[in-house]
N, C-alpha and C. Protein backbone atom coordinates (compact mmCIF):
# COMPACT_ATOMS: atom_id res chain seq x y z
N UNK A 1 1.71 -34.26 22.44
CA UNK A 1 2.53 -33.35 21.64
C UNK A 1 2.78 -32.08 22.43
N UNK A 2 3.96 -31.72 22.29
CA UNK A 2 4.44 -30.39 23.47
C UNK A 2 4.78 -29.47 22.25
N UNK A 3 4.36 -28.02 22.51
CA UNK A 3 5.20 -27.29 21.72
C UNK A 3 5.86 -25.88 22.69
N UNK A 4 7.00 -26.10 22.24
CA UNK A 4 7.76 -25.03 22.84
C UNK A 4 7.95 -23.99 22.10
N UNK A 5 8.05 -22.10 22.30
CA UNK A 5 7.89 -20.69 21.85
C UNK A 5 9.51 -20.26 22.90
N UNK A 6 10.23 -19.91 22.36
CA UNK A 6 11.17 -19.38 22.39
C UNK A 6 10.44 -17.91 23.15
N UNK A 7 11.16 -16.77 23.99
CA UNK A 7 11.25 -15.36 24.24
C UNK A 7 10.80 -14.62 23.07
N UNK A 8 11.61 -14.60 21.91
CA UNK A 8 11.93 -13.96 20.74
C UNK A 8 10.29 -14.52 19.74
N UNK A 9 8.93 -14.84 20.37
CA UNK A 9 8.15 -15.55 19.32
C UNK A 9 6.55 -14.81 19.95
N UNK A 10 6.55 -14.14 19.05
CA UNK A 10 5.26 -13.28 19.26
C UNK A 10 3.91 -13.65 17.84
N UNK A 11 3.15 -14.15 18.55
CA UNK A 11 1.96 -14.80 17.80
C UNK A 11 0.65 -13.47 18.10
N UNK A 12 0.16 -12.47 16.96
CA UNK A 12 -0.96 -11.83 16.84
C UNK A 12 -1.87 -12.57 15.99
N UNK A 13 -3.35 -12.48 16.59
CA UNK A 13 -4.43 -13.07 16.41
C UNK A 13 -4.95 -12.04 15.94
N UNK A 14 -5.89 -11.95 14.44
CA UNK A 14 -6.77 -10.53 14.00
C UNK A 14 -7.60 -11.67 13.38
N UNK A 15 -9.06 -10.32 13.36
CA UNK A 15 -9.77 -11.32 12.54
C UNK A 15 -9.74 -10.71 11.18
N UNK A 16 -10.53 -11.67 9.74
CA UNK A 16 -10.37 -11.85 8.71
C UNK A 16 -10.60 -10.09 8.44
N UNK A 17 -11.63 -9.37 8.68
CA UNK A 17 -11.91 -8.04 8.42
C UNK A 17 -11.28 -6.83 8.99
N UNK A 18 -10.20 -7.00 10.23
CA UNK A 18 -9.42 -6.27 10.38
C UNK A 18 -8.02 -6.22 9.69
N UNK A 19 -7.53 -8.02 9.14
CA UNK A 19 -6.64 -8.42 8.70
C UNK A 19 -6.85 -7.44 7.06
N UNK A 20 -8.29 -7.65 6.47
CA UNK A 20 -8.39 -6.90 4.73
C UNK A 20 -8.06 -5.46 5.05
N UNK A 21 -8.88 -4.83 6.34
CA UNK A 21 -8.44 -3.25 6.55
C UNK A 21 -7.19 -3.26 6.46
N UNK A 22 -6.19 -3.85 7.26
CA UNK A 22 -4.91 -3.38 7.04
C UNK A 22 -4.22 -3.36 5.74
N UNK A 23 -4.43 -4.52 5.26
CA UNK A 23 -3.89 -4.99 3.84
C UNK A 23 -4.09 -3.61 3.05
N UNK A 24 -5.49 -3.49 3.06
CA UNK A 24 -6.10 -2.00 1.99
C UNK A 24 -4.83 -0.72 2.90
N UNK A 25 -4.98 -0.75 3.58
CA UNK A 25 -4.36 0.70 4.04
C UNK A 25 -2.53 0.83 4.00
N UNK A 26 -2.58 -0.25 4.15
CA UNK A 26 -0.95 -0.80 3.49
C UNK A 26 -0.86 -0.21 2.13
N UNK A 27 -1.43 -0.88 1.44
CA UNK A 27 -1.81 -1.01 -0.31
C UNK A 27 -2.19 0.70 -0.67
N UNK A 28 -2.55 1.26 -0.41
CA UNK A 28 -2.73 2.85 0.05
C UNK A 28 -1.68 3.38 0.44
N UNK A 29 -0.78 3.33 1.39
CA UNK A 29 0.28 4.05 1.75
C UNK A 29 1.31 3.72 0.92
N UNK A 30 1.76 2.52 0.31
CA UNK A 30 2.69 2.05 -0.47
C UNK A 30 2.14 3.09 -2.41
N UNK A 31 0.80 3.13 -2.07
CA UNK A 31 0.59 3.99 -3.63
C UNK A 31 1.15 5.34 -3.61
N UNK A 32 0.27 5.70 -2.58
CA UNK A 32 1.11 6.89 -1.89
C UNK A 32 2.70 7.36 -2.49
N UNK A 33 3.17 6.62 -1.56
CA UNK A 33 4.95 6.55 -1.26
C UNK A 33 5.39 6.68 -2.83
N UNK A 34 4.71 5.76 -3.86
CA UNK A 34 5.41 6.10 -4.83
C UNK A 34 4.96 6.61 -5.91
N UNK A 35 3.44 7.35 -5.64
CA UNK A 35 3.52 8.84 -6.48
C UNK A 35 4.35 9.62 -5.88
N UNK A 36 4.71 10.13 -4.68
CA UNK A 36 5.62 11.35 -4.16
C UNK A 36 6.70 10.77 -4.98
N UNK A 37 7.35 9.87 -4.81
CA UNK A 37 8.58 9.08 -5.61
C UNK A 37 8.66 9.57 -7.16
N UNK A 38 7.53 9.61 -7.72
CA UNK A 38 7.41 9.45 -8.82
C UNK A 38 7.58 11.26 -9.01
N UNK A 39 6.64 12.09 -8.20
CA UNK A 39 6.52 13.23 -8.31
C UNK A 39 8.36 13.75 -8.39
N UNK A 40 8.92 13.50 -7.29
CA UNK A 40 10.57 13.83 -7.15
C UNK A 40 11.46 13.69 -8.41
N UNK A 41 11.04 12.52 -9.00
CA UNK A 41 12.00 12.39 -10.13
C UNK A 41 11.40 13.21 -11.21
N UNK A 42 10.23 13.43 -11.15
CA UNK A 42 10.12 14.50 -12.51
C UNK A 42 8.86 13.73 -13.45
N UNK A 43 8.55 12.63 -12.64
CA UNK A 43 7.39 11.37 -14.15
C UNK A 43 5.98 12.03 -13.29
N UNK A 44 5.74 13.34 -14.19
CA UNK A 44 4.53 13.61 -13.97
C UNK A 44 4.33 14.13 -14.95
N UNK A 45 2.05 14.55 -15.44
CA UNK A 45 1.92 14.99 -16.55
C UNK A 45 1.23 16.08 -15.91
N UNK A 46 0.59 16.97 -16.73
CA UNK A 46 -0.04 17.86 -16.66
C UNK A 46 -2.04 17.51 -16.39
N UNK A 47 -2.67 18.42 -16.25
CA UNK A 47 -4.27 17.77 -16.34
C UNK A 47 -4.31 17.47 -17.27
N UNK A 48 -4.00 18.44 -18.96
CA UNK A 48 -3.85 18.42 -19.88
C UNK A 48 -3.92 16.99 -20.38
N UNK A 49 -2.01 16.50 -20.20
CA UNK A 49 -1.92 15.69 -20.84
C UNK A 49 -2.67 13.91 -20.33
N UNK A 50 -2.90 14.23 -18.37
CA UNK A 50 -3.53 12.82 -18.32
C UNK A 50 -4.86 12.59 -18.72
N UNK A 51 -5.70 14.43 -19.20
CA UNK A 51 -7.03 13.98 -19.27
C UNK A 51 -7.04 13.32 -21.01
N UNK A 52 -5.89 13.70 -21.93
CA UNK A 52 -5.91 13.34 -22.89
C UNK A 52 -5.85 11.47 -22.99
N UNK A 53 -4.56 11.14 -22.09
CA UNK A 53 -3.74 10.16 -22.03
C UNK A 53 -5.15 9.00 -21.70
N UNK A 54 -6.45 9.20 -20.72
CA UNK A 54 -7.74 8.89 -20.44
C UNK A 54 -8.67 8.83 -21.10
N UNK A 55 -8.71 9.67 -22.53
CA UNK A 55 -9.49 9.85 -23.10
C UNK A 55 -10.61 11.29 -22.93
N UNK A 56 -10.30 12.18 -22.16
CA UNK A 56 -11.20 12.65 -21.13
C UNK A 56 -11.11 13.78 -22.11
N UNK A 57 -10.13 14.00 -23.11
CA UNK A 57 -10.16 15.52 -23.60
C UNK A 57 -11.64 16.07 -24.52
């Protein structure tokens, strides 16, 4: 069996525990991205109202 890789075919090797770090830090920057998002349009509360919204009051 022959297998042929084209120029254009790039194969990265990680292992299983560098592969979860990234995932998490992905998953982190994407939360990120859309509180600021969220902050811009105006969908924010006060301490007030999230410690209420939590139960926390």
């Amino acid at each position: 069996m022959s297998v042929k890789f084209s120029e254009d075919v790039v194969a990265i090797v990680q292992g299983l525990a560098d592969y979860e770090k990234t995932i998490e830090e992905l998953q982190f920057v994407r939360a990120v991205a859309q509180g600021l998002a969220d902050a811009r349009e105006g969908n924010v509360l006060s301490v007030a109202e999230a410690k209420k919204n939590l139960g926390l009051d």
